[in-house]
Protein backbone atom coordinates (compact mmCIF):
# COMPACT_ATOMS: atom_id res chain seq x y z
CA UNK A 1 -90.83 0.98 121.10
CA UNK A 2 -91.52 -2.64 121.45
CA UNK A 3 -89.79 -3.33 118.45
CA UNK A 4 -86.80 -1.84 119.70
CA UNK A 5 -86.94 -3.32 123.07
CA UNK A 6 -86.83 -6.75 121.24
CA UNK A 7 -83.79 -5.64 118.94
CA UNK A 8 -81.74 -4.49 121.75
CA UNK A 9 -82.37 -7.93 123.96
CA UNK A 10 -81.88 -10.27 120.93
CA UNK A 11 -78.35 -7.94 120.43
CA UNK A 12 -77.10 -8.25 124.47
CA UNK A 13 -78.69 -12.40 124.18
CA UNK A 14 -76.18 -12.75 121.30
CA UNK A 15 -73.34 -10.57 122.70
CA UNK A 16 -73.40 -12.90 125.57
CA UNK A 17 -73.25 -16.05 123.76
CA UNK A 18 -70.55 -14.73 121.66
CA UNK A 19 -68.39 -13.48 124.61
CA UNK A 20 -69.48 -16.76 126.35
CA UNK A 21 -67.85 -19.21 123.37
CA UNK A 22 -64.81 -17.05 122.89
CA UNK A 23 -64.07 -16.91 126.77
CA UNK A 24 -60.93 -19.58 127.60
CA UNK A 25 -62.22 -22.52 128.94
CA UNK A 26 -60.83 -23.67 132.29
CA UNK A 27 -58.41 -26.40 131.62
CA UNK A 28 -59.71 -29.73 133.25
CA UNK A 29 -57.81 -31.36 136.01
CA UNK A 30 -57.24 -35.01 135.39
CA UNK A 31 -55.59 -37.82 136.37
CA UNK A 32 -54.14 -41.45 134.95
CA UNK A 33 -52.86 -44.33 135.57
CA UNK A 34 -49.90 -44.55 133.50
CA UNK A 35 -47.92 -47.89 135.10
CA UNK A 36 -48.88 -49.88 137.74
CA UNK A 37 -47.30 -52.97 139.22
CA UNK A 38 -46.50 -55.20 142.71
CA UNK A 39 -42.74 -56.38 143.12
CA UNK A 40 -42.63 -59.27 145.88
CA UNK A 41 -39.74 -57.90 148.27
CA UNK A 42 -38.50 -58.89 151.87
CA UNK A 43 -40.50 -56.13 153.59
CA UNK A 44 -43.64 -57.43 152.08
CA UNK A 45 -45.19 -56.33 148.07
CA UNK A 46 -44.78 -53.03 147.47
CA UNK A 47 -46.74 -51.04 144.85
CA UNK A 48 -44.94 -49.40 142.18
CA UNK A 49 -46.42 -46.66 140.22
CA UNK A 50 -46.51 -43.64 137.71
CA UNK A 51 -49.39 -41.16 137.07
CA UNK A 52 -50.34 -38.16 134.89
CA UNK A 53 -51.75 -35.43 137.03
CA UNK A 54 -52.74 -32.24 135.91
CA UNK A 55 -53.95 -29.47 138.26
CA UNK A 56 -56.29 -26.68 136.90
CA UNK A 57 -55.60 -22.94 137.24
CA UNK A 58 -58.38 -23.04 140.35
CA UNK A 59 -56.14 -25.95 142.29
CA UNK A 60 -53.04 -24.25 141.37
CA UNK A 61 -54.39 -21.17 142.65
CA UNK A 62 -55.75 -22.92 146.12
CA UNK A 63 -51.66 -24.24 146.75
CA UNK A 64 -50.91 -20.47 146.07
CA UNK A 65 -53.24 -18.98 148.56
CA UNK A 66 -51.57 -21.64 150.83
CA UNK A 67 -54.57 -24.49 151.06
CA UNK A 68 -52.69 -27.53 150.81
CA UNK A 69 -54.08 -30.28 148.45
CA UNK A 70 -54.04 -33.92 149.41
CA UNK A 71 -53.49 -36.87 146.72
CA UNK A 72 -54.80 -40.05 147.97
CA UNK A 73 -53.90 -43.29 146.26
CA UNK A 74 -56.00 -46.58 146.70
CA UNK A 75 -54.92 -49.96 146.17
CA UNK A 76 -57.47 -53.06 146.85
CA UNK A 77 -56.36 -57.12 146.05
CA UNK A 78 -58.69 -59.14 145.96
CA UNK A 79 -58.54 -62.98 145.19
CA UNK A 80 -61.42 -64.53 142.88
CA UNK A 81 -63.44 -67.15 143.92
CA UNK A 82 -65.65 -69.06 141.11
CA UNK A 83 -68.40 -69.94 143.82
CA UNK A 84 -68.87 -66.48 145.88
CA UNK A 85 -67.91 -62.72 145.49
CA UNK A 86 -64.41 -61.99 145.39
CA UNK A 87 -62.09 -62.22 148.46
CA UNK A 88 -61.30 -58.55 149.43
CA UNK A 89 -57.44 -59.71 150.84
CA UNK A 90 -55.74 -56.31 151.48
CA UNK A 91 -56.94 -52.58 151.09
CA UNK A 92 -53.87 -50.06 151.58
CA UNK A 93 -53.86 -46.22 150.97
CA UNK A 94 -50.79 -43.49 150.92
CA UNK A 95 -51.90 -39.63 151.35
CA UNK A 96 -49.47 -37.16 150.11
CA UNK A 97 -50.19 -33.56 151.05
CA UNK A 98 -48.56 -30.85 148.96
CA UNK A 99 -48.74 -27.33 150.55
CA UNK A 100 -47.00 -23.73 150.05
CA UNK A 101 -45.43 -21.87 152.85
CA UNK A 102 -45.99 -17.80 151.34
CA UNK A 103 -43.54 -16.84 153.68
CA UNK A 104 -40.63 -19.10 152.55
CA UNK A 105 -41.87 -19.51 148.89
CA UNK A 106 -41.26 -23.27 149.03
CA UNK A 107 -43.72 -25.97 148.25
CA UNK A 108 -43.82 -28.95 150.56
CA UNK A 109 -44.39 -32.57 150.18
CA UNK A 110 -45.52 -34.97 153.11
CA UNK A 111 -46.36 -38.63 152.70
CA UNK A 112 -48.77 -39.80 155.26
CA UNK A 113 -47.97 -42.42 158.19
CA UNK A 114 -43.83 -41.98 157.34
CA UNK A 115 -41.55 -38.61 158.50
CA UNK A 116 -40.64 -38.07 154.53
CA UNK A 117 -41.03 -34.72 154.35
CA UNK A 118 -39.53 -32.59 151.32
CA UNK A 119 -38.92 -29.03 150.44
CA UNK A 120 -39.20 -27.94 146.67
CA UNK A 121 -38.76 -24.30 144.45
CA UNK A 122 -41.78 -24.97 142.24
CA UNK A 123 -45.19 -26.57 142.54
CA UNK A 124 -43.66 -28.76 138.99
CA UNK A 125 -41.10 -30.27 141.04
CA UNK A 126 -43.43 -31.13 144.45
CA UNK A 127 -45.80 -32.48 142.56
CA UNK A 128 -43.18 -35.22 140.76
CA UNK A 129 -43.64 -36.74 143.80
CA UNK A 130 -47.36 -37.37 143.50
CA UNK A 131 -46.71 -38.29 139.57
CA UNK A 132 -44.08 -41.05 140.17
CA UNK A 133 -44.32 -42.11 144.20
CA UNK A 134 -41.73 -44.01 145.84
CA UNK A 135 -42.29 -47.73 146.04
CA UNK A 136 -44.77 -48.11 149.29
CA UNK A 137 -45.29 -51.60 150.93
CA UNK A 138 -49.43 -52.23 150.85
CA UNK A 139 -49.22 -55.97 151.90
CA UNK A 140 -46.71 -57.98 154.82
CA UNK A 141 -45.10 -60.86 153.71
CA UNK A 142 -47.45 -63.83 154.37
CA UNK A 143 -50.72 -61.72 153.17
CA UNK A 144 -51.16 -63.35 149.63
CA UNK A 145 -50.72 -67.13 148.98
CA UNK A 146 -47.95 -68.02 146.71
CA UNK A 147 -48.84 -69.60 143.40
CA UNK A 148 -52.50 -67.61 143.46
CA UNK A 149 -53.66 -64.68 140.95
CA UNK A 150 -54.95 -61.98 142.38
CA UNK A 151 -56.83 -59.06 141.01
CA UNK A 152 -54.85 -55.73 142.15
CA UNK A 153 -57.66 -52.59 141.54
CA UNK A 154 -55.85 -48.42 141.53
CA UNK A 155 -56.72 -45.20 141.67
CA UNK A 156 -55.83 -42.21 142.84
CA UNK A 157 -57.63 -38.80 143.40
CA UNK A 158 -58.03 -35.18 145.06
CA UNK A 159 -58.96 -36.45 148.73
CA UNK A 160 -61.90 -33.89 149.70
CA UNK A 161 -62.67 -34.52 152.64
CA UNK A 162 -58.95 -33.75 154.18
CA UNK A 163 -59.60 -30.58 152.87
CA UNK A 164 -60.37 -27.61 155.50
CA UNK A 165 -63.82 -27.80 156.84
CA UNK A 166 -64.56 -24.50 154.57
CA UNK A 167 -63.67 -25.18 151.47
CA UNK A 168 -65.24 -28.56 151.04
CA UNK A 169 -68.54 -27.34 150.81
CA UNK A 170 -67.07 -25.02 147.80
CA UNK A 171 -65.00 -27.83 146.78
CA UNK A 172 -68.67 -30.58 146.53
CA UNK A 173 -69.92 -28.32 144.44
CA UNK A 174 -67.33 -27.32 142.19
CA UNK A 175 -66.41 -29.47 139.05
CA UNK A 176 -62.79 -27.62 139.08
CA UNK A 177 -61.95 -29.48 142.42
CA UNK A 178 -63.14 -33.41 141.16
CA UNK A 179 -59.73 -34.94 140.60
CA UNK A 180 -59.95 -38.80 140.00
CA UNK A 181 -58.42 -41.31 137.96
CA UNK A 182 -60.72 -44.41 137.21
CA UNK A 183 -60.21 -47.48 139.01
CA UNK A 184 -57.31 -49.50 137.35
CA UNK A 185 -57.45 -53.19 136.95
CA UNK A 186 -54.36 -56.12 137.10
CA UNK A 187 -53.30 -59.38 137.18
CA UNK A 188 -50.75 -60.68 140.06
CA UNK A 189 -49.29 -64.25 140.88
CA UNK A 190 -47.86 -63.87 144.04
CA UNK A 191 -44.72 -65.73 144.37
CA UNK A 192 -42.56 -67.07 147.55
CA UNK A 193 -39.73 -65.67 148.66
């Protein structure tokens, strides 16, 4: 009896590791920094950039259900100084929220702190906007000293905590929702105009 009771445990312990290793894995979300750079302009420098994003079946499935998702893009410059900690000089960030309306099956694309606004037919084509932004301006004019390098950090990520106040306790603890690039590292002179 006891013998049995053994044979038919080891046979469901090894069912379940077989089923377990042959189930699909959940594709990973990622994101990266493909081209980054700062163009000196009349408005001020603007920031121009490119990522690979990839959403996972669970964040794809969130836009469906109609919670939107907000990509949040960080930019920091900071000018080094041999004798103390770098100079933190400007610290800029763009949100852009994509969302889908069930009733009109469109997607929708909003970029924070500007009335762009944009309508799309598939959540490929809203999110193009997230994967190559328009040029944004993250410093005025007189902010960075001509002649000087600077040190320009990126990244860009899966802002959490714009999330609704439910789902970011699911979202914390779920390794499907972490969607961050690393920080990304450049030179820039800054020139005179």
């Amino acid at each position: 009896m006891i013998r049995r009771l053994f044979l038919s445990l080891w046979l469901v312990i090894t069912l379940a590791g077989v089923l377990f290793t042959a189930s699909p894995q959940t594709q990973a979300a990622e994101v990266e920094i493909v081209e980054a750079h700062l163009e000196n302009s009349d408005e001020g420098y603007r920031l121009a950039s490119t990522f690979h994003v990839e959403l996972n079946r669970s964040l794809e499935d969130a836009i469906q259900r109609g919670i939107p998702l907000y990509f949040t893009t960080e930019v920091e410059i900071r000018r080094p100084r041999w004798y103390w900690f770098d100079e933190r000089t400007v610290f800029a960030s763009q949100t852009i929220r994509i969302s889908y309306n069930v009733l009109t099956r469109q997607y929708r694309a909003a970029i924070n702190n500007s009335n762009l606004q944009q309508g799309f037919n598939s959540l490929e084509d809203a999110m193009s906007l997230v994967r190559r932004p328009g040029r944004w301006v993250v410093a005025p004019p007189g902010a960075l000293q001509p002649g000087e390098t600077y040190v320009v950090g990126l990244r860009m990520g899966l802002d959490l905590a714009q999330l609704p106040k439910p789902f970011q306790v699911n979202a914390l603890n779920n390794s499907d929702w972490r969607l961050s690039s690393d920080w990304r590292y450049f030179h820039f002179r800054a020139g005179g105009k």
